[in-house]
PDB file of N, CA and C in Angstrom:
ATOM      1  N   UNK A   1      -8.601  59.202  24.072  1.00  0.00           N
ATOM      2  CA  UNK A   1      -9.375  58.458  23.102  1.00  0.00           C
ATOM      3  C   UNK A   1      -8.600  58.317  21.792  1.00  0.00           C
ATOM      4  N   UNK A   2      -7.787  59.708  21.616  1.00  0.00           N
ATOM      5  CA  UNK A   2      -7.208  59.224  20.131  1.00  0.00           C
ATOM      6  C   UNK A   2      -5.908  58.453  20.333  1.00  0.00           C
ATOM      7  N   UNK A   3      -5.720  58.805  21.420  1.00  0.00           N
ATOM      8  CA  UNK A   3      -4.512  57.699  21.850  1.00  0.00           C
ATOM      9  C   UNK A   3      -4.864  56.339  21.372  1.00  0.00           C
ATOM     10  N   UNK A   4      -6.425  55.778  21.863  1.00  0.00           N
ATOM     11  CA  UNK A   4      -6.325  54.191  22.083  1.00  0.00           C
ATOM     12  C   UNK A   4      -6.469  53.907  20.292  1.00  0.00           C
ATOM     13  N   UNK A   5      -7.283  54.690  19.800  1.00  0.00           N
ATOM     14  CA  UNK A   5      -7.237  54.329  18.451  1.00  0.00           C
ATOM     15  C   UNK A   5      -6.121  54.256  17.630  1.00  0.00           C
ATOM     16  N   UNK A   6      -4.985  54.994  17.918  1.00  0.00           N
ATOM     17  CA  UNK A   6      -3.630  54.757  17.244  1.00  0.00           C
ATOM     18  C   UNK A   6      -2.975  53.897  17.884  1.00  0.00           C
ATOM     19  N   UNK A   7      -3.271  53.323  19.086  1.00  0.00           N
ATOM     20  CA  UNK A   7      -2.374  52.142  19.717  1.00  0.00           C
ATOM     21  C   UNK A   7      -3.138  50.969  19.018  1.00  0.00           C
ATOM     22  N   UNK A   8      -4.449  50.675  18.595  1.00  0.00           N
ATOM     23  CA  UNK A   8      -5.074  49.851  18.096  1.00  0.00           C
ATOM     24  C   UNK A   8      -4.954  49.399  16.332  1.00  0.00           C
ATOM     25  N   UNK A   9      -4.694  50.807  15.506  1.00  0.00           N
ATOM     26  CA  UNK A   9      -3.984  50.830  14.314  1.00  0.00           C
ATOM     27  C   UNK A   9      -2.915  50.429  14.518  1.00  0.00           C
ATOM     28  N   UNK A  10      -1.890  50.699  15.516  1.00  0.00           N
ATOM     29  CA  UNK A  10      -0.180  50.358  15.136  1.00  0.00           C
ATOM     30  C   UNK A  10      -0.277  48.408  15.302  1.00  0.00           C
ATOM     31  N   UNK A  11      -1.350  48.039  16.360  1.00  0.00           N
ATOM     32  CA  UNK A  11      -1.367  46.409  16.496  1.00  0.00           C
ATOM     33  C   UNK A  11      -2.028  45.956  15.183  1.00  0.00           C
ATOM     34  N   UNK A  12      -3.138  46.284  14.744  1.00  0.00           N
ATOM     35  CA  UNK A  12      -3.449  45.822  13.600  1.00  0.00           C
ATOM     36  C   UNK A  12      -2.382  45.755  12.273  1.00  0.00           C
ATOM     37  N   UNK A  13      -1.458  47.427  12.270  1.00  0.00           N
ATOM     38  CA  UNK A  13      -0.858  47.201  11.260  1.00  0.00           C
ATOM     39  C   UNK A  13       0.855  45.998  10.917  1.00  0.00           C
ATOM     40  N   UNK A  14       0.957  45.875  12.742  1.00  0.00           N
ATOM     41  CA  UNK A  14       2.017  44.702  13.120  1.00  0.00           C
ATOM     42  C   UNK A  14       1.355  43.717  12.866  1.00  0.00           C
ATOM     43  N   UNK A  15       0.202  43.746  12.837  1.00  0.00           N
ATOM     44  CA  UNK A  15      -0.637  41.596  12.687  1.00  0.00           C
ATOM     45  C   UNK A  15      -0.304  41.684  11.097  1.00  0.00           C
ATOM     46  N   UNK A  16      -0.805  42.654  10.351  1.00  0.00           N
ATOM     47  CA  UNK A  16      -0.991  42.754   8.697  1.00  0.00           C
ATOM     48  C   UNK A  16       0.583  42.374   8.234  1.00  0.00           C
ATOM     49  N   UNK A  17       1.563  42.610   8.999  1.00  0.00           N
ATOM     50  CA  UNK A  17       2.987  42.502   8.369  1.00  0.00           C
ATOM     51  C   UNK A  17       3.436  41.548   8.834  1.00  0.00           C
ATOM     52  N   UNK A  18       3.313  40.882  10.277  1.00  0.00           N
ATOM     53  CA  UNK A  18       2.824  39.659  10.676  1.00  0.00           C
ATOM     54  C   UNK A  18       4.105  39.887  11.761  1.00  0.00           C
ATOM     55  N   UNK A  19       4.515  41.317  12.568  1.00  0.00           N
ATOM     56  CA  UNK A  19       5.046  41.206  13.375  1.00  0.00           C
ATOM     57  C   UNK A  19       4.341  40.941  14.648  1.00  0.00           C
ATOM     58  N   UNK A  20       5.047  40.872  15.731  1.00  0.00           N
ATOM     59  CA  UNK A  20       4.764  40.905  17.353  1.00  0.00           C
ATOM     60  C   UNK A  20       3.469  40.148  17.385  1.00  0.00           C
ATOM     61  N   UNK A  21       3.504  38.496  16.481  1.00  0.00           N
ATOM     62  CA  UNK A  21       2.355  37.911  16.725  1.00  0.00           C
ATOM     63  C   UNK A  21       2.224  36.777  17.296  1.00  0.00           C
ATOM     64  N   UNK A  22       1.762  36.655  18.747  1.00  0.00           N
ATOM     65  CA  UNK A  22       1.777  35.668  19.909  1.00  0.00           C
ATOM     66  C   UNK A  22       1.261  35.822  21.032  1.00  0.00           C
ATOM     67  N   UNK A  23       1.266  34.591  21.658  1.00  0.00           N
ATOM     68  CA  UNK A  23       0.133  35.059  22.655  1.00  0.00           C
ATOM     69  C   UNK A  23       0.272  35.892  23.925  1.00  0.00           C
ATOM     70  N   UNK A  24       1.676  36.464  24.038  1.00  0.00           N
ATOM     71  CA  UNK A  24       1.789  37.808  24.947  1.00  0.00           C
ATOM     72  C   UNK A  24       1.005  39.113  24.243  1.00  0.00           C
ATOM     73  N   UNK A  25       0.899  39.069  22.831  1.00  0.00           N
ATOM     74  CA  UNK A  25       0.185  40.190  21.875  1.00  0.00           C
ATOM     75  C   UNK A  25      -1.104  39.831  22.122  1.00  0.00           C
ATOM     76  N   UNK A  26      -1.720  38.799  22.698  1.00  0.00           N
ATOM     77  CA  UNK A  26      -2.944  38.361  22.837  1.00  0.00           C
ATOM     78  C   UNK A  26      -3.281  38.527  24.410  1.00  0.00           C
ATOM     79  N   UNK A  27      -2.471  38.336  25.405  1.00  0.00           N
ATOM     80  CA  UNK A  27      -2.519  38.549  26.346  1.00  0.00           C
ATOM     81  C   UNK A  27      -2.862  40.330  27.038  1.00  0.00           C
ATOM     82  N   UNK A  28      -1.485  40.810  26.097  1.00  0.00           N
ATOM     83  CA  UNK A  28      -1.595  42.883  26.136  1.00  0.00           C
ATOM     84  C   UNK A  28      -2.825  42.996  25.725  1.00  0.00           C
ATOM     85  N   UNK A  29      -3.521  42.656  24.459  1.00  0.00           N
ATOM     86  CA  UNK A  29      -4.881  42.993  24.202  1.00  0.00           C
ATOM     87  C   UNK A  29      -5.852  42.566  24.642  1.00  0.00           C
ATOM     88  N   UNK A  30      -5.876  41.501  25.495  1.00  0.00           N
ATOM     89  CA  UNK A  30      -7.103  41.089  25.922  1.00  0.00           C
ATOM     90  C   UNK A  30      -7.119  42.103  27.465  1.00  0.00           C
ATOM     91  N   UNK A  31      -5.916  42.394  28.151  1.00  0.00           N
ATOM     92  CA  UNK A  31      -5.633  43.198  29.113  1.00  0.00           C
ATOM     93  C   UNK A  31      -6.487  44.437  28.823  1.00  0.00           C
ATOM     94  N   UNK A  32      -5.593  44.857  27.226  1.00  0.00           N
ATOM     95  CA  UNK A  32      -6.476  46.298  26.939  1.00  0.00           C
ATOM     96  C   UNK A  32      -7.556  46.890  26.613  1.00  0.00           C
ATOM     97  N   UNK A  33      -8.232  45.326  26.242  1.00  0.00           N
ATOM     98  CA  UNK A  33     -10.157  45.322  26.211  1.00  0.00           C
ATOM     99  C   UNK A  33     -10.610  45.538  27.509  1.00  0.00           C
ATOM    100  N   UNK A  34     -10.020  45.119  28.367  1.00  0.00           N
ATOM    101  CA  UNK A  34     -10.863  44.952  29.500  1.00  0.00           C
ATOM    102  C   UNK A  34     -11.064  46.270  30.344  1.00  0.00           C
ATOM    103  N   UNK A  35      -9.252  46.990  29.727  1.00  0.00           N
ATOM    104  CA  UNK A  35      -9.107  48.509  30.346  1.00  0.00           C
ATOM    105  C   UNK A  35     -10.874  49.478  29.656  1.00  0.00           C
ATOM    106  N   UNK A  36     -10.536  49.285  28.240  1.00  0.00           N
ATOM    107  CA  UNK A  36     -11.574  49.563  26.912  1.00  0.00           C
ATOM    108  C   UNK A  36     -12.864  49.978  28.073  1.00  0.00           C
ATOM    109  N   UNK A  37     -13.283  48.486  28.428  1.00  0.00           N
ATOM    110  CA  UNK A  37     -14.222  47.942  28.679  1.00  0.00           C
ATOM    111  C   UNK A  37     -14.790  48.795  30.074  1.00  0.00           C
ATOM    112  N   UNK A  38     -14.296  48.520  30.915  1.00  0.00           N
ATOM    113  CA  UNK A  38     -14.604  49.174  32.299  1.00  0.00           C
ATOM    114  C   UNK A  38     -15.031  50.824  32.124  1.00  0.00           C
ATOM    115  N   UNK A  39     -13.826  51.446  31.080  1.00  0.00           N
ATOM    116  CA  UNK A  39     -13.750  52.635  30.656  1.00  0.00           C
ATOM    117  C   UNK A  39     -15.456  52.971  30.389  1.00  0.00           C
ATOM    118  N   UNK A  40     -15.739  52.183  29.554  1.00  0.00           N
ATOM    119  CA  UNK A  40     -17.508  52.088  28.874  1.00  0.00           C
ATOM    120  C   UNK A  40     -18.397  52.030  29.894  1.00  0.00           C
ATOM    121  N   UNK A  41     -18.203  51.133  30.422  1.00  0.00           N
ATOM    122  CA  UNK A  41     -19.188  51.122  32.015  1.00  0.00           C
ATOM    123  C   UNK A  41     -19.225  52.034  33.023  1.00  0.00           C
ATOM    124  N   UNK A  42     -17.710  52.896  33.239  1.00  0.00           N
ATOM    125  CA  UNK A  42     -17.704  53.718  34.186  1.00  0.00           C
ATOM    126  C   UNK A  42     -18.223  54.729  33.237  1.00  0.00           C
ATOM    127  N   UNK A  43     -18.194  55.256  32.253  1.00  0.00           N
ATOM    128  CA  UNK A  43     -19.322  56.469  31.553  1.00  0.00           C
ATOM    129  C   UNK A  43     -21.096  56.063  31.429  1.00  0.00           C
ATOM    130  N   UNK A  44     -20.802  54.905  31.661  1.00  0.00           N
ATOM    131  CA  UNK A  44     -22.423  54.431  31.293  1.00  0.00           C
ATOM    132  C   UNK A  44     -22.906  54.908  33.013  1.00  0.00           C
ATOM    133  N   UNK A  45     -22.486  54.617  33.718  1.00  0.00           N
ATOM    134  CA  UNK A  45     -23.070  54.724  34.720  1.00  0.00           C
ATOM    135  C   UNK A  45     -22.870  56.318  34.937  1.00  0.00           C
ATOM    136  N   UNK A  46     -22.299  57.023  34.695  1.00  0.00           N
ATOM    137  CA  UNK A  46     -22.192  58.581  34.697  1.00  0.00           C
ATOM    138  C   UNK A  46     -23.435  59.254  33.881  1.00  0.00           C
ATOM    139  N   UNK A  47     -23.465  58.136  32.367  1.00  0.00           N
ATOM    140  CA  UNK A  47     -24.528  58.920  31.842  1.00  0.00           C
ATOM    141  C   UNK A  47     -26.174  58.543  32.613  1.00  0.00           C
ATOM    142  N   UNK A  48     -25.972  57.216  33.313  1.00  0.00           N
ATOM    143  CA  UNK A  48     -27.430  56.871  34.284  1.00  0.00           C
ATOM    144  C   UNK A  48     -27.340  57.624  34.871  1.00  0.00           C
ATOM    145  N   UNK A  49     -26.245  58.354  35.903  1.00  0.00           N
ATOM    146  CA  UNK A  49     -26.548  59.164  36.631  1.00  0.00           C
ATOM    147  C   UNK A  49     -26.827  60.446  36.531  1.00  0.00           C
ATOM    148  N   UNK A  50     -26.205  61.160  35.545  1.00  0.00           N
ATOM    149  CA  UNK A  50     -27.090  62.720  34.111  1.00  0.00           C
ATOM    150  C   UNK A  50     -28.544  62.134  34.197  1.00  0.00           C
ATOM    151  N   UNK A  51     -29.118  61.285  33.603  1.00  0.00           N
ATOM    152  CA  UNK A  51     -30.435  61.154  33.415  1.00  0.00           C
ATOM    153  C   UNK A  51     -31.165  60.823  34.652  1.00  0.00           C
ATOM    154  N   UNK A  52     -30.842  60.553  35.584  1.00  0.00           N
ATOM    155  CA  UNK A  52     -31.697  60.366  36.870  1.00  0.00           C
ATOM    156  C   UNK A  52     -31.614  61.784  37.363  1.00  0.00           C
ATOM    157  N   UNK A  53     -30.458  62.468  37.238  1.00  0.00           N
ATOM    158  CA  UNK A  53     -30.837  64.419  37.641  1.00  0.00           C
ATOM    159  C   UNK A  53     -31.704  64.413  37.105  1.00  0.00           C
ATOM    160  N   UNK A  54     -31.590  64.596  35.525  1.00  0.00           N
ATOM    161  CA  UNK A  54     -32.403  65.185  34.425  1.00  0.00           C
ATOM    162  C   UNK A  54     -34.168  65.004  34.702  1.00  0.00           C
ATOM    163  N   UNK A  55     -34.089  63.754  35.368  1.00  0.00           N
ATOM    164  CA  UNK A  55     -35.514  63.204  35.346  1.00  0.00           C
ATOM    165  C   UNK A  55     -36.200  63.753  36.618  1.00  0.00           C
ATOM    166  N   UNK A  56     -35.108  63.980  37.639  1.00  0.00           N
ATOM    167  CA  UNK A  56     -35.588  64.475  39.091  1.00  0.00           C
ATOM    168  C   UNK A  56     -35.940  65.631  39.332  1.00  0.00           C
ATOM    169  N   UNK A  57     -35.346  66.699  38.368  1.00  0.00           N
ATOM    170  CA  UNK A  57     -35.225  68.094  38.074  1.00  0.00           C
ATOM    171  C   UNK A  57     -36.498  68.265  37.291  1.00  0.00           C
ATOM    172  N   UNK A  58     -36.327  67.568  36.288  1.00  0.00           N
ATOM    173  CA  UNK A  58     -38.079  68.127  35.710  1.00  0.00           C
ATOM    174  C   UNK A  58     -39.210  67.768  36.598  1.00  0.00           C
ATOM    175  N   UNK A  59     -39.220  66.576  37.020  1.00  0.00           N
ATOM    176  CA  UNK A  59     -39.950  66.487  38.138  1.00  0.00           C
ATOM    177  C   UNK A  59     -40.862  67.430  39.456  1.00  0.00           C
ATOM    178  N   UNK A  60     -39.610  67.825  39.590  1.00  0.00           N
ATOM    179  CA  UNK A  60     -39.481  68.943  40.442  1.00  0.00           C
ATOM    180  C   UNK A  60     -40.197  70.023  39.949  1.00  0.00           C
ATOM    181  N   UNK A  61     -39.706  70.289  38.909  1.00  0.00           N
ATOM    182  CA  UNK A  61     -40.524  71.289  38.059  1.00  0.00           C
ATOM    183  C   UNK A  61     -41.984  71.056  37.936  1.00  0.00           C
ATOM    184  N   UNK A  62     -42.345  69.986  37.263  1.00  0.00           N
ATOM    185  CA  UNK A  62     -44.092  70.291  37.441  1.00  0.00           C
ATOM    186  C   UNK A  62     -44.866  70.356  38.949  1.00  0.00           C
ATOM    187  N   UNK A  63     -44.114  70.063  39.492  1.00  0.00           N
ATOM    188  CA  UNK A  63     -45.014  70.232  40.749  1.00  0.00           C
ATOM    189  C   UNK A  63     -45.385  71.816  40.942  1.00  0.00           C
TER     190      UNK A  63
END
């Protein structure tokens, strides 16, 4: 995680100086949203699946 945030500062701070700016720099980042992206979904569905225990387990319990 702190990785992606310093790979994301070093591109911002190359756009601000106005290096490595084109659409292969647009291409790597739209690549690396998508990595971002999946990343988010595959925890989202980890955390649906924590809360469907969570919910089955108490369940269980009041009976």
């Amino acid at each position: 995680m702190e990785a992606d945030i310093d790979l994301i500062k070093e591109y911002m701070n190359s756009l601000e100086a106005e290096e490595n700016v084109g659409i292969d720099e647009v291409k790597r980042l739209r690549k690396y949203r998508a990595c971002l992206l999946e990343d988010i979904h595959t925890q989202q569905q980890c955390l649906d699946c924590i809360d469907y225990l969570i919910r089955e387990i108490k369940e269980g319990n009041k009976k």
